[in-house]
PDB file of N, CA and C in Angstrom:
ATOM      1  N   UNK A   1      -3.997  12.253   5.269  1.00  0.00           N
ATOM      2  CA  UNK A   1      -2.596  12.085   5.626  1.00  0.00           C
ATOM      3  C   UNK A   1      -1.863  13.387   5.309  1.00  0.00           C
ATOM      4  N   UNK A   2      -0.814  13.726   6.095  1.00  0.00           N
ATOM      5  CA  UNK A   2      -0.266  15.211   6.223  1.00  0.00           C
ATOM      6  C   UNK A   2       1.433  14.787   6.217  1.00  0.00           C
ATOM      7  N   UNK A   3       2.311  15.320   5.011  1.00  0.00           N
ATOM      8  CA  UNK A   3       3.068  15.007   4.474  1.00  0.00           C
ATOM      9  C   UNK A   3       4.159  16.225   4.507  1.00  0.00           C
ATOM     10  N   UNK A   4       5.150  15.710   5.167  1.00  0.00           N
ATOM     11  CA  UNK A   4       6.247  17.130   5.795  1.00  0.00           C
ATOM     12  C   UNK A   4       7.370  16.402   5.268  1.00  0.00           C
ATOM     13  N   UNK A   5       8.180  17.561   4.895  1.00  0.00           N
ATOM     14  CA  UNK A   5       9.764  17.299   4.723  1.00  0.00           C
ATOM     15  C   UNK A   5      10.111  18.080   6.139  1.00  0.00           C
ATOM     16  N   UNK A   6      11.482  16.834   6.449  1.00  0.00           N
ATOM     17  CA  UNK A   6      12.152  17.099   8.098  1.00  0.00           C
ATOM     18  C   UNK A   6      13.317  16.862   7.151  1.00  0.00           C
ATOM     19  N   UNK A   7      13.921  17.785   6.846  1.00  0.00           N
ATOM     20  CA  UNK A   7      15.292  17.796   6.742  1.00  0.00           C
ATOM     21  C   UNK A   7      16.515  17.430   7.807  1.00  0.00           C
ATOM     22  N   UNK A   8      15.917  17.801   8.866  1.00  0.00           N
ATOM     23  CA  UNK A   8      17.581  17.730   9.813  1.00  0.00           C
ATOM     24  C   UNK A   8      17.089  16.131  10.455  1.00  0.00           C
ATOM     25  N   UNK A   9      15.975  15.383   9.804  1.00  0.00           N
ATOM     26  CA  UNK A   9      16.827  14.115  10.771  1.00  0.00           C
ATOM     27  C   UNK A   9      17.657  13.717   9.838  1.00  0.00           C
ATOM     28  N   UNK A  10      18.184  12.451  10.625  1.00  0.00           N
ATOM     29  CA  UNK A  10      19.778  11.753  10.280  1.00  0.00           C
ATOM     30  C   UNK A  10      20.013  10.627  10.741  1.00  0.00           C
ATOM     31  N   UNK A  11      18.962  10.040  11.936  1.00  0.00           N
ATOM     32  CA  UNK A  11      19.104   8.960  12.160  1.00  0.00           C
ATOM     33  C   UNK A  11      18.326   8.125  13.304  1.00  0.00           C
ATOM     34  N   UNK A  12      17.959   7.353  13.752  1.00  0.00           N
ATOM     35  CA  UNK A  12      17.146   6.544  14.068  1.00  0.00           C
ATOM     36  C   UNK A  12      16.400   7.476  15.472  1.00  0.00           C
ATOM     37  N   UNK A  13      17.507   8.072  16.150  1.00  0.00           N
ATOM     38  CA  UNK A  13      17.192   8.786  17.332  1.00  0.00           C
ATOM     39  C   UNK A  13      15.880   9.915  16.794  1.00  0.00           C
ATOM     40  N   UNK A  14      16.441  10.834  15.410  1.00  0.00           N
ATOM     41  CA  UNK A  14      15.841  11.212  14.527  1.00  0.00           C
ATOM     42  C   UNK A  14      14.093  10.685  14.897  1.00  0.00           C
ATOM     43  N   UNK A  15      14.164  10.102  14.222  1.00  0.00           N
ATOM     44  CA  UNK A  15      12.819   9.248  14.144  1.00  0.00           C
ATOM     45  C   UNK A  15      12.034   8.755  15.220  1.00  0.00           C
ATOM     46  N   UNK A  16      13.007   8.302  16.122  1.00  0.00           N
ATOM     47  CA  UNK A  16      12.091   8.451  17.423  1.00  0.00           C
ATOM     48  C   UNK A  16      11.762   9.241  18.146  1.00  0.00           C
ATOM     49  N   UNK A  17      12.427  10.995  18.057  1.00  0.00           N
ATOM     50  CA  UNK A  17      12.238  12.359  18.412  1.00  0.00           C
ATOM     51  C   UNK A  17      11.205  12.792  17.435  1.00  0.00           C
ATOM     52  N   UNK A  18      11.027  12.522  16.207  1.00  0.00           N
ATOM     53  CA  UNK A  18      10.289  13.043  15.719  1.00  0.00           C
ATOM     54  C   UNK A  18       8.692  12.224  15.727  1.00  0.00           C
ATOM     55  N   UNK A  19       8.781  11.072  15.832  1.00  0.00           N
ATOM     56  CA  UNK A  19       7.693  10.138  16.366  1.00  0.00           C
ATOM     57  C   UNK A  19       6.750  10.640  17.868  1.00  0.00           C
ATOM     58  N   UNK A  20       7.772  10.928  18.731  1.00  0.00           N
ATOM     59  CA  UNK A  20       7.577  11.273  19.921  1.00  0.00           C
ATOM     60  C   UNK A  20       7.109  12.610  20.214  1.00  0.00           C
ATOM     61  N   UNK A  21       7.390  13.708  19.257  1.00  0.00           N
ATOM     62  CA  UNK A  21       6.751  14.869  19.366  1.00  0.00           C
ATOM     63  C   UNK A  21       5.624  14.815  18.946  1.00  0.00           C
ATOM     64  N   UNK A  22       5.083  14.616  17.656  1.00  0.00           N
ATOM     65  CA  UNK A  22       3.898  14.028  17.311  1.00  0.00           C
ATOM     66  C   UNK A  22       3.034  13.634  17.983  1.00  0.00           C
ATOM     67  N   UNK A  23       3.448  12.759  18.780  1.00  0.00           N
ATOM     68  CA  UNK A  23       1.973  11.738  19.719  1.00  0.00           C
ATOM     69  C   UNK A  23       2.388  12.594  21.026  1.00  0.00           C
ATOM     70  N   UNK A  24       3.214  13.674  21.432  1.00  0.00           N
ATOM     71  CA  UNK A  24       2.458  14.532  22.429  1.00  0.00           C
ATOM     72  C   UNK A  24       1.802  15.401  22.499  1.00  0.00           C
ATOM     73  N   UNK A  25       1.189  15.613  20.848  1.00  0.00           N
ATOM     74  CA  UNK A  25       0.128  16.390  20.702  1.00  0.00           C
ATOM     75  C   UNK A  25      -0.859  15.677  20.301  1.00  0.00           C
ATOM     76  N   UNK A  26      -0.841  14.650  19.354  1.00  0.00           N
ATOM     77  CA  UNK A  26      -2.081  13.623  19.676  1.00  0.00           C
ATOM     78  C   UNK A  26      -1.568  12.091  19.698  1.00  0.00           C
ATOM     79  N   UNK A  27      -1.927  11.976  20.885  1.00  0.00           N
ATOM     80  CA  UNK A  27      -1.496  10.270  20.911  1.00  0.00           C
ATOM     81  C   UNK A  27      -2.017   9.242  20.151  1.00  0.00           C
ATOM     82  N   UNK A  28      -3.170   9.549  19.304  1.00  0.00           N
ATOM     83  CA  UNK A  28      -3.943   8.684  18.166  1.00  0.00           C
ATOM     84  C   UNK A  28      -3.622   8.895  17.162  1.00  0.00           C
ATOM     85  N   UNK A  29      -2.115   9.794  16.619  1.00  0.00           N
ATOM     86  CA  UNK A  29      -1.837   9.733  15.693  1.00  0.00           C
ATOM     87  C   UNK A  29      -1.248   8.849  14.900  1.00  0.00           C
ATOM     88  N   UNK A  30      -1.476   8.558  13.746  1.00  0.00           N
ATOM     89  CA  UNK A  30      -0.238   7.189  13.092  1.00  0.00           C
ATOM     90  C   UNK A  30       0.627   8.092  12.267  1.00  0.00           C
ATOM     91  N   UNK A  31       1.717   7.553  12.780  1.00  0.00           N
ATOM     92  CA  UNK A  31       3.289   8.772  12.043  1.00  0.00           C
ATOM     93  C   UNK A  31       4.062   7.515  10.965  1.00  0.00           C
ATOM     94  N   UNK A  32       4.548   7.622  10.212  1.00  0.00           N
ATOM     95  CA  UNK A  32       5.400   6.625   9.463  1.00  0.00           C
ATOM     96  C   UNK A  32       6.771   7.861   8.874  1.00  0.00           C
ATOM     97  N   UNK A  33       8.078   7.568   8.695  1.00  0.00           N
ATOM     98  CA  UNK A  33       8.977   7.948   9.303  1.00  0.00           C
ATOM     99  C   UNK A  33       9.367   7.276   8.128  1.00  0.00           C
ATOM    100  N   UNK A  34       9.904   8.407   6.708  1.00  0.00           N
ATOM    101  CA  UNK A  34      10.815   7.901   5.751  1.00  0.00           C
ATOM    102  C   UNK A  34      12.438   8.575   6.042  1.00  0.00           C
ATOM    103  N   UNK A  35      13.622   8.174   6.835  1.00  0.00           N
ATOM    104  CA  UNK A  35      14.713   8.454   7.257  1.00  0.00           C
ATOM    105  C   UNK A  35      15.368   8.742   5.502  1.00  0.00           C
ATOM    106  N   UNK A  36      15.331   7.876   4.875  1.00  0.00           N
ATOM    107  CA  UNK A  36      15.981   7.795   3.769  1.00  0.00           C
ATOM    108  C   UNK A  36      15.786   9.266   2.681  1.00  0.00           C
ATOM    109  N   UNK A  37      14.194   9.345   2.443  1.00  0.00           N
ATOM    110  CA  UNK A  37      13.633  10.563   1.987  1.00  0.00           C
ATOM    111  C   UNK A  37      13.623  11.722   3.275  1.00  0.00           C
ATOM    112  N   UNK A  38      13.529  11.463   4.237  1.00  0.00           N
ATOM    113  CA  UNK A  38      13.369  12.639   4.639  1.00  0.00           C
ATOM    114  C   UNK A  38      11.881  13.015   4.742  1.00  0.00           C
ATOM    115  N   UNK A  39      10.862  11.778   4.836  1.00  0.00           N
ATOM    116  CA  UNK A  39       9.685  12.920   5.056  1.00  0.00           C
ATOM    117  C   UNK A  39       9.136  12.181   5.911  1.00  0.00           C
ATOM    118  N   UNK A  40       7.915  12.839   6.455  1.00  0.00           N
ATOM    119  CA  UNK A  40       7.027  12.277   7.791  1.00  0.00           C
ATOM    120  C   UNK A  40       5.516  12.292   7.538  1.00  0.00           C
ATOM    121  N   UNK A  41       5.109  11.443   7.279  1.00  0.00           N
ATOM    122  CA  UNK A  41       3.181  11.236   6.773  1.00  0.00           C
ATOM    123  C   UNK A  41       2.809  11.090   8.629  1.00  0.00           C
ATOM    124  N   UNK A  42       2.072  12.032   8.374  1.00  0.00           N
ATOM    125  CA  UNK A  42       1.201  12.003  10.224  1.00  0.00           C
ATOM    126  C   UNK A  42      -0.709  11.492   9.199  1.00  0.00           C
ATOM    127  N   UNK A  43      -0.990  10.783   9.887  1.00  0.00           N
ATOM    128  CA  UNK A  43      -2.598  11.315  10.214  1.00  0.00           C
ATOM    129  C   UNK A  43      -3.084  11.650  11.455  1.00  0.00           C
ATOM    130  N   UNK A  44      -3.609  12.752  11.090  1.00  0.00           N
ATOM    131  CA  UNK A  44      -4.509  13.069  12.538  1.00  0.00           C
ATOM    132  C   UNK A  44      -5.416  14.217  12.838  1.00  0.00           C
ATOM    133  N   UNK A  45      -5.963  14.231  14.249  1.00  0.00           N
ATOM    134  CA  UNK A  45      -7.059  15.048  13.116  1.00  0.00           C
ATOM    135  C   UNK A  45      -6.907  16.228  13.959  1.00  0.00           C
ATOM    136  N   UNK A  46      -5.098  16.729  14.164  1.00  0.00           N
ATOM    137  CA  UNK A  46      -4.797  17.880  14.288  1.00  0.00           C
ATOM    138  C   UNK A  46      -4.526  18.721  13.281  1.00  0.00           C
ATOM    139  N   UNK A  47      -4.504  19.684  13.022  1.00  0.00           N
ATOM    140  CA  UNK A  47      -4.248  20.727  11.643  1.00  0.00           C
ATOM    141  C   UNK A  47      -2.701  20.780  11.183  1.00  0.00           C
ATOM    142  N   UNK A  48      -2.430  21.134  10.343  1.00  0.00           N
ATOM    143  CA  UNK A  48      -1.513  20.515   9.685  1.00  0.00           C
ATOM    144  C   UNK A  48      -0.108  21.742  10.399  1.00  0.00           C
ATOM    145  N   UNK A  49      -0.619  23.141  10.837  1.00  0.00           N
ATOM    146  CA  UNK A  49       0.438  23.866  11.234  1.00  0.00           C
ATOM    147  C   UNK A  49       0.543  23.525  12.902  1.00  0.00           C
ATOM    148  N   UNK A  50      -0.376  23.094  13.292  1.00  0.00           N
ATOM    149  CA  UNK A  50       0.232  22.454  14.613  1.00  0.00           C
ATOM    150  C   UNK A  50       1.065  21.799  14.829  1.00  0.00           C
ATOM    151  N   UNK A  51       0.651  20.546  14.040  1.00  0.00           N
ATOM    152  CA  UNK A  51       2.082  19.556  14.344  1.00  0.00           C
ATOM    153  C   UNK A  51       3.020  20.001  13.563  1.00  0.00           C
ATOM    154  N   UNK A  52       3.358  20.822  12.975  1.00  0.00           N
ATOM    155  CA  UNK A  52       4.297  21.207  12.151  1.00  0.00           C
ATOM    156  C   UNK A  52       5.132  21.838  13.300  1.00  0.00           C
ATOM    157  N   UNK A  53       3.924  23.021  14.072  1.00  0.00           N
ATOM    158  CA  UNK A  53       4.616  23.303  15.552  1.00  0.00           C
ATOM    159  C   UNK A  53       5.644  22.511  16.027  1.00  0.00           C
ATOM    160  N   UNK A  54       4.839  21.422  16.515  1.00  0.00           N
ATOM    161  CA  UNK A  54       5.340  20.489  17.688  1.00  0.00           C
ATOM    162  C   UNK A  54       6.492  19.639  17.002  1.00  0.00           C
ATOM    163  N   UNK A  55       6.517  19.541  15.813  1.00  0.00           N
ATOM    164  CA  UNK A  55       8.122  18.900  15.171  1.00  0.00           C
ATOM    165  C   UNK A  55       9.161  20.021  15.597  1.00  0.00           C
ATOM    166  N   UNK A  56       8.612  21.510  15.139  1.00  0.00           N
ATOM    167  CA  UNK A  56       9.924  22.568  15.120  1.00  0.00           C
ATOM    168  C   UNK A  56      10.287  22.808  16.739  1.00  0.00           C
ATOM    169  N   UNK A  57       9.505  22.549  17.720  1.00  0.00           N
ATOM    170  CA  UNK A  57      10.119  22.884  18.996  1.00  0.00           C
ATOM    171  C   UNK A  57      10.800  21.904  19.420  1.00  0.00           C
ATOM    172  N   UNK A  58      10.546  20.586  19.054  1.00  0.00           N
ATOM    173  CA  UNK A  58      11.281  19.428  18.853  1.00  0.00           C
ATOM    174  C   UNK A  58      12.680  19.615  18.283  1.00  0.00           C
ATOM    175  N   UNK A  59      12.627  20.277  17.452  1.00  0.00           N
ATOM    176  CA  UNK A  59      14.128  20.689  16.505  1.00  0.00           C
ATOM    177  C   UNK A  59      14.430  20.214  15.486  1.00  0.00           C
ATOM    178  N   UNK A  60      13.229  19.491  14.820  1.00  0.00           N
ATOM    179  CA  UNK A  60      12.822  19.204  13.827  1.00  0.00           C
ATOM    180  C   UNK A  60      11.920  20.044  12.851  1.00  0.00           C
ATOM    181  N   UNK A  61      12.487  21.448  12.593  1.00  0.00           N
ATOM    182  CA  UNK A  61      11.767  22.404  11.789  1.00  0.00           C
ATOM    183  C   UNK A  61      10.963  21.584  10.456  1.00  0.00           C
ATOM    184  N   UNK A  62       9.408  21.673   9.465  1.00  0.00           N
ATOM    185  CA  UNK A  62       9.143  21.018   8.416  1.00  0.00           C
ATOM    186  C   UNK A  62       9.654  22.077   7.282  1.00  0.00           C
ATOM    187  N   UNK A  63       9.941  21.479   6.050  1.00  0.00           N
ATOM    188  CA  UNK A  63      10.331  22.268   5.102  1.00  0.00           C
ATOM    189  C   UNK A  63       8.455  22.690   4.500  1.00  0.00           C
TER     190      UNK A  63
END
């Protein structure tokens, strides 16, 4: 499991943008989405600066 701080979400849209970037780089990923903390557990068995990629072009930079 691969464990990111997303600072700029804020709210549900948040979470489903950031859900949604994720599974367009692997659609077998399982994402769980702490809004409250601020962080995002992916598994998958992409590398950890990829999807880190695909959050920040999203506009969801990881801390």
């Amino acid at each position: 499991m691969i464990e990111f701080d997303v600072q700029a979400m804020s709210c549900d849209h948040c979470v489903d943008a950031v859900t949604r970037a994720v599974k367009l780089v692997d659609p077998q990923a399982k994402v769980e989405v702490d809004l409250a903390a601020k962080k995002v557990k992916v598994e998958s068995s992409r590398d950890r600066a990829f999807i880190a990629g695909a959050l920040a072009e999203a506009g969801y930079p990881t801390a």
